[in-house]
Protein backbone atom coordinates (compact mmCIF):
# COMPACT_ATOMS: atom_id res chain seq x y z
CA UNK A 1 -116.91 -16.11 50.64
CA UNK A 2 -117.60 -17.39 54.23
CA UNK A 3 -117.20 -21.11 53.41
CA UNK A 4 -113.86 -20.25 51.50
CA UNK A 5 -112.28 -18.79 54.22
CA UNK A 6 -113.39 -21.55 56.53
CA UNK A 7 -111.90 -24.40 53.84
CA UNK A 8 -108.58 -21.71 53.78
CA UNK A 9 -108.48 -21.50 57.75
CA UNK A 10 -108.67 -25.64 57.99
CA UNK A 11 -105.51 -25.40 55.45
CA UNK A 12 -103.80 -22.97 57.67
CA UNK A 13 -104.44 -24.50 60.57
CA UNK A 14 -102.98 -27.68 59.34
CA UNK A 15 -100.11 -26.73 58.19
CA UNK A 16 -99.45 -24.91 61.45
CA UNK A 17 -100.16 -28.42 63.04
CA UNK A 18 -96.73 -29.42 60.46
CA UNK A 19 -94.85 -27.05 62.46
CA UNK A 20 -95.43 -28.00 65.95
CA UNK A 21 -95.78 -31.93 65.20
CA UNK A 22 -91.48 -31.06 63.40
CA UNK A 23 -90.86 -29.50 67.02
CA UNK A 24 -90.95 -32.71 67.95
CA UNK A 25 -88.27 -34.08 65.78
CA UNK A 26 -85.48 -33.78 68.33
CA UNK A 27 -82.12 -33.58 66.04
CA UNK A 28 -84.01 -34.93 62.84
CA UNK A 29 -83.40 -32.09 61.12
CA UNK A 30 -80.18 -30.71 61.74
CA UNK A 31 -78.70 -30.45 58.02
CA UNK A 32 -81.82 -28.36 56.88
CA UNK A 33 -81.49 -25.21 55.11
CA UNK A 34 -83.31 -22.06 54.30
CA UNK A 35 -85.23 -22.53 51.33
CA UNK A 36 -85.60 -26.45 51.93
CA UNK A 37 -88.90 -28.48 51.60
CA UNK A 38 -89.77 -31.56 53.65
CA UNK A 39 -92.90 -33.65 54.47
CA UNK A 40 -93.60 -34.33 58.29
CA UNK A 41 -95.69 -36.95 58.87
CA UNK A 42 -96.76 -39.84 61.57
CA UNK A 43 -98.48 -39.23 64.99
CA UNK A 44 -98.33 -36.39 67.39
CA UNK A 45 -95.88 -38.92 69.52
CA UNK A 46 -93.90 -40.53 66.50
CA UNK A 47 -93.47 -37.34 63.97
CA UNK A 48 -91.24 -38.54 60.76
CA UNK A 49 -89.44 -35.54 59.17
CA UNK A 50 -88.75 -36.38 55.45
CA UNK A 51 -86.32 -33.73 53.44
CA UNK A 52 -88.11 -33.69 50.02
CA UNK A 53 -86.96 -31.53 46.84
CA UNK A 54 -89.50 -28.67 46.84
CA UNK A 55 -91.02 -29.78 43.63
CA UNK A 56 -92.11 -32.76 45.04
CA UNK A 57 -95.40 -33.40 45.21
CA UNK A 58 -95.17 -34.80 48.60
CA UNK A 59 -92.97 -31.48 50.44
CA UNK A 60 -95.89 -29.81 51.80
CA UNK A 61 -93.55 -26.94 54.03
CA UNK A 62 -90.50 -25.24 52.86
CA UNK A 63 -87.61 -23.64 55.67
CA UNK A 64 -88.32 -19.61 55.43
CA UNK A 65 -85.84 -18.66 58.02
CA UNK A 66 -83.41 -20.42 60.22
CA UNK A 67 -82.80 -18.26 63.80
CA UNK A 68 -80.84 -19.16 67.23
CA UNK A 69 -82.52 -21.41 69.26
CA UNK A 70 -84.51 -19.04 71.67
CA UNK A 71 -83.00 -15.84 70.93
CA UNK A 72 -85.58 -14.51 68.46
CA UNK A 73 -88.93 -15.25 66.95
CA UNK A 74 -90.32 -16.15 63.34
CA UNK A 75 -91.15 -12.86 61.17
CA UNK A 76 -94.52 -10.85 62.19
CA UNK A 77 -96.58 -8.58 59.94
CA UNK A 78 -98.38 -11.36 57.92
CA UNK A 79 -99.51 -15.06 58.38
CA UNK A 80 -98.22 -16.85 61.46
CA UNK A 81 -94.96 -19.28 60.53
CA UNK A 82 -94.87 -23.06 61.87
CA UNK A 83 -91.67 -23.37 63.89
CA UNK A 84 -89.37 -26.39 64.85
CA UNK A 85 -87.34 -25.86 67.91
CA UNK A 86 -84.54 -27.88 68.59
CA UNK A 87 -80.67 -26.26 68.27
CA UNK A 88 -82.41 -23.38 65.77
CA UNK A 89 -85.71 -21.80 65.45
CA UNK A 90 -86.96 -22.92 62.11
CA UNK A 91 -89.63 -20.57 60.55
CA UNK A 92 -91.69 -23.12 58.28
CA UNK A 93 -94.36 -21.58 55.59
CA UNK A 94 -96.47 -23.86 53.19
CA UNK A 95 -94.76 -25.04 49.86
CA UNK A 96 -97.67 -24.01 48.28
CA UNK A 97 -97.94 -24.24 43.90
CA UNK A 98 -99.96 -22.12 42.09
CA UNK A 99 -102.80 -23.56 40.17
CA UNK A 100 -102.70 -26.59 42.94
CA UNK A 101 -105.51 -27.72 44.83
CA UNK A 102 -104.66 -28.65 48.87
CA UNK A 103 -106.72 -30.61 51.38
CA UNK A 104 -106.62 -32.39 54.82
CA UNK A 105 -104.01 -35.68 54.64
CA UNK A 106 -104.88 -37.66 58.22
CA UNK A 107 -100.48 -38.88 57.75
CA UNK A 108 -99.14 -34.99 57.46
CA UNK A 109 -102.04 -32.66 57.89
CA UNK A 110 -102.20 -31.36 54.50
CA UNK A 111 -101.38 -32.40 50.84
CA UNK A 112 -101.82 -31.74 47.57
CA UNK A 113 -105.18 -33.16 46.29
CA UNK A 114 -107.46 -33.00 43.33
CA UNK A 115 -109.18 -29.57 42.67
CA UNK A 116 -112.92 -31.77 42.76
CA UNK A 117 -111.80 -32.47 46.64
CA UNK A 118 -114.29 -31.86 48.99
CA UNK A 119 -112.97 -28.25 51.37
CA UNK A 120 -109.81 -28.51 49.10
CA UNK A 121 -107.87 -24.97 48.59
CA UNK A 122 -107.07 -23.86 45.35
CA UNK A 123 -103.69 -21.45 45.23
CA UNK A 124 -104.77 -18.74 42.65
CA UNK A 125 -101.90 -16.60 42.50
CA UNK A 126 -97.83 -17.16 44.31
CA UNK A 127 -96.57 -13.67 44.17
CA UNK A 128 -92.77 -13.79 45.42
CA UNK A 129 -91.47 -10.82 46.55
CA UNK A 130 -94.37 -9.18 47.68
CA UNK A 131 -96.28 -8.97 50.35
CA UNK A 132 -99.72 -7.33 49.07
CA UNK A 133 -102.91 -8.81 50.02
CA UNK A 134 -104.66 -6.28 48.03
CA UNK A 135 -103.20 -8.19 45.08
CA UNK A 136 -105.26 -11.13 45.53
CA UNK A 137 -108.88 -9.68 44.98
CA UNK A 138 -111.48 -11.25 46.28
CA UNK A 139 -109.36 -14.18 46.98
CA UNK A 140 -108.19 -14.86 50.73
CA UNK A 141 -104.65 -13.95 50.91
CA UNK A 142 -101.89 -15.71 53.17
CA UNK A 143 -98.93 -13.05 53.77
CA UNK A 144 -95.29 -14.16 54.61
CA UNK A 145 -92.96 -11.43 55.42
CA UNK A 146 -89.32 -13.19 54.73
CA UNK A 147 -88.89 -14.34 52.09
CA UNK A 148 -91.70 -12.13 51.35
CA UNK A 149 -94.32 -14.07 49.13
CA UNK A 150 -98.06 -13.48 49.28
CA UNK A 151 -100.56 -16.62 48.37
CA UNK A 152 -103.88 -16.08 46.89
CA UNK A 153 -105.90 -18.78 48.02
CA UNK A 154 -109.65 -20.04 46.95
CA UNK A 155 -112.21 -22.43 46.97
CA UNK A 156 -111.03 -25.65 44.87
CA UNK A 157 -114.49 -27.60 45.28
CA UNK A 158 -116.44 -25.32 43.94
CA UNK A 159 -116.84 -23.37 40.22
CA UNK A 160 -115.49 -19.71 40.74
């Protein structure tokens, strides 16, 4: 269970990396929405911000919450959002499938990859509207608040 939460905390970690690589993105952004996907990818010092339908294979974050520039922070109580700050505070969480495999993408930090992927994530379980690790099992389970939706996350390299 160790090396699953180490391949789930590498997946985390990069998507966070999505968030503060789109704070970079200036105005880029500026007709996103709540419940919008995108793709952010290039280098640390030349981010590209890419709206993408969220079925896309390609939209790796999705817009959770849209806030005031400065005047308030992402939801707390569950995993840490990604944020872009330019005119608004936007909360980013993963656009994560279920039954899809995720693994590191050196252009955007994560993306959806073959379930035989060496460290790649597999998303056992989406539960929207809930916010219940206890739901996942033995699975690792990545809590968003708002919208509330609770990902059950394992191992995608290995047989469970």
């Amino acid at each position: 269970m160790k090396k699953v939460g180490l391949g789930i905390a590498v997946v985390v970690a990069l998507v966070l990396l999505g968030g503060f690589v789109l704070n970079q993105l200036g105005g880029a952004a500026e007709a996103a929405r709540v419940g919008d996907c995108a793709r952010i990818s290039g280098s640390h010092d030349n981010p590209r911000y890419q709206a993408l339908d969220c079925a896309s294979e390609k939209a790796t974050v999705k817009i959770a919450k849209i806030l005031p520039f400065n005047e308030q922070k992402c939801p707390s109580g569950g995993m840490d959002y990604s944020t872009y700050m330019g005119d608004s505070t936007f909360c980013l969480m993963p656009n994560f499938v279920e039954g899809a495999c995720y693994g590191q993408d050196p252009e955007s930090g994560i993306a959806k990859v073959d379930c035989t992927t060496k460290d790649s994530v597999k998303v056992a379980k989406v539960l929207t509207g809930q916010t219940d690790r206890a739901a996942c099992g033995d699975s690792r389970a990545a809590v968003f608040p708002e919208p509330a939706v609770t990902f059950c996350l394992q191992r995608g390299d290995q047989q469970q």
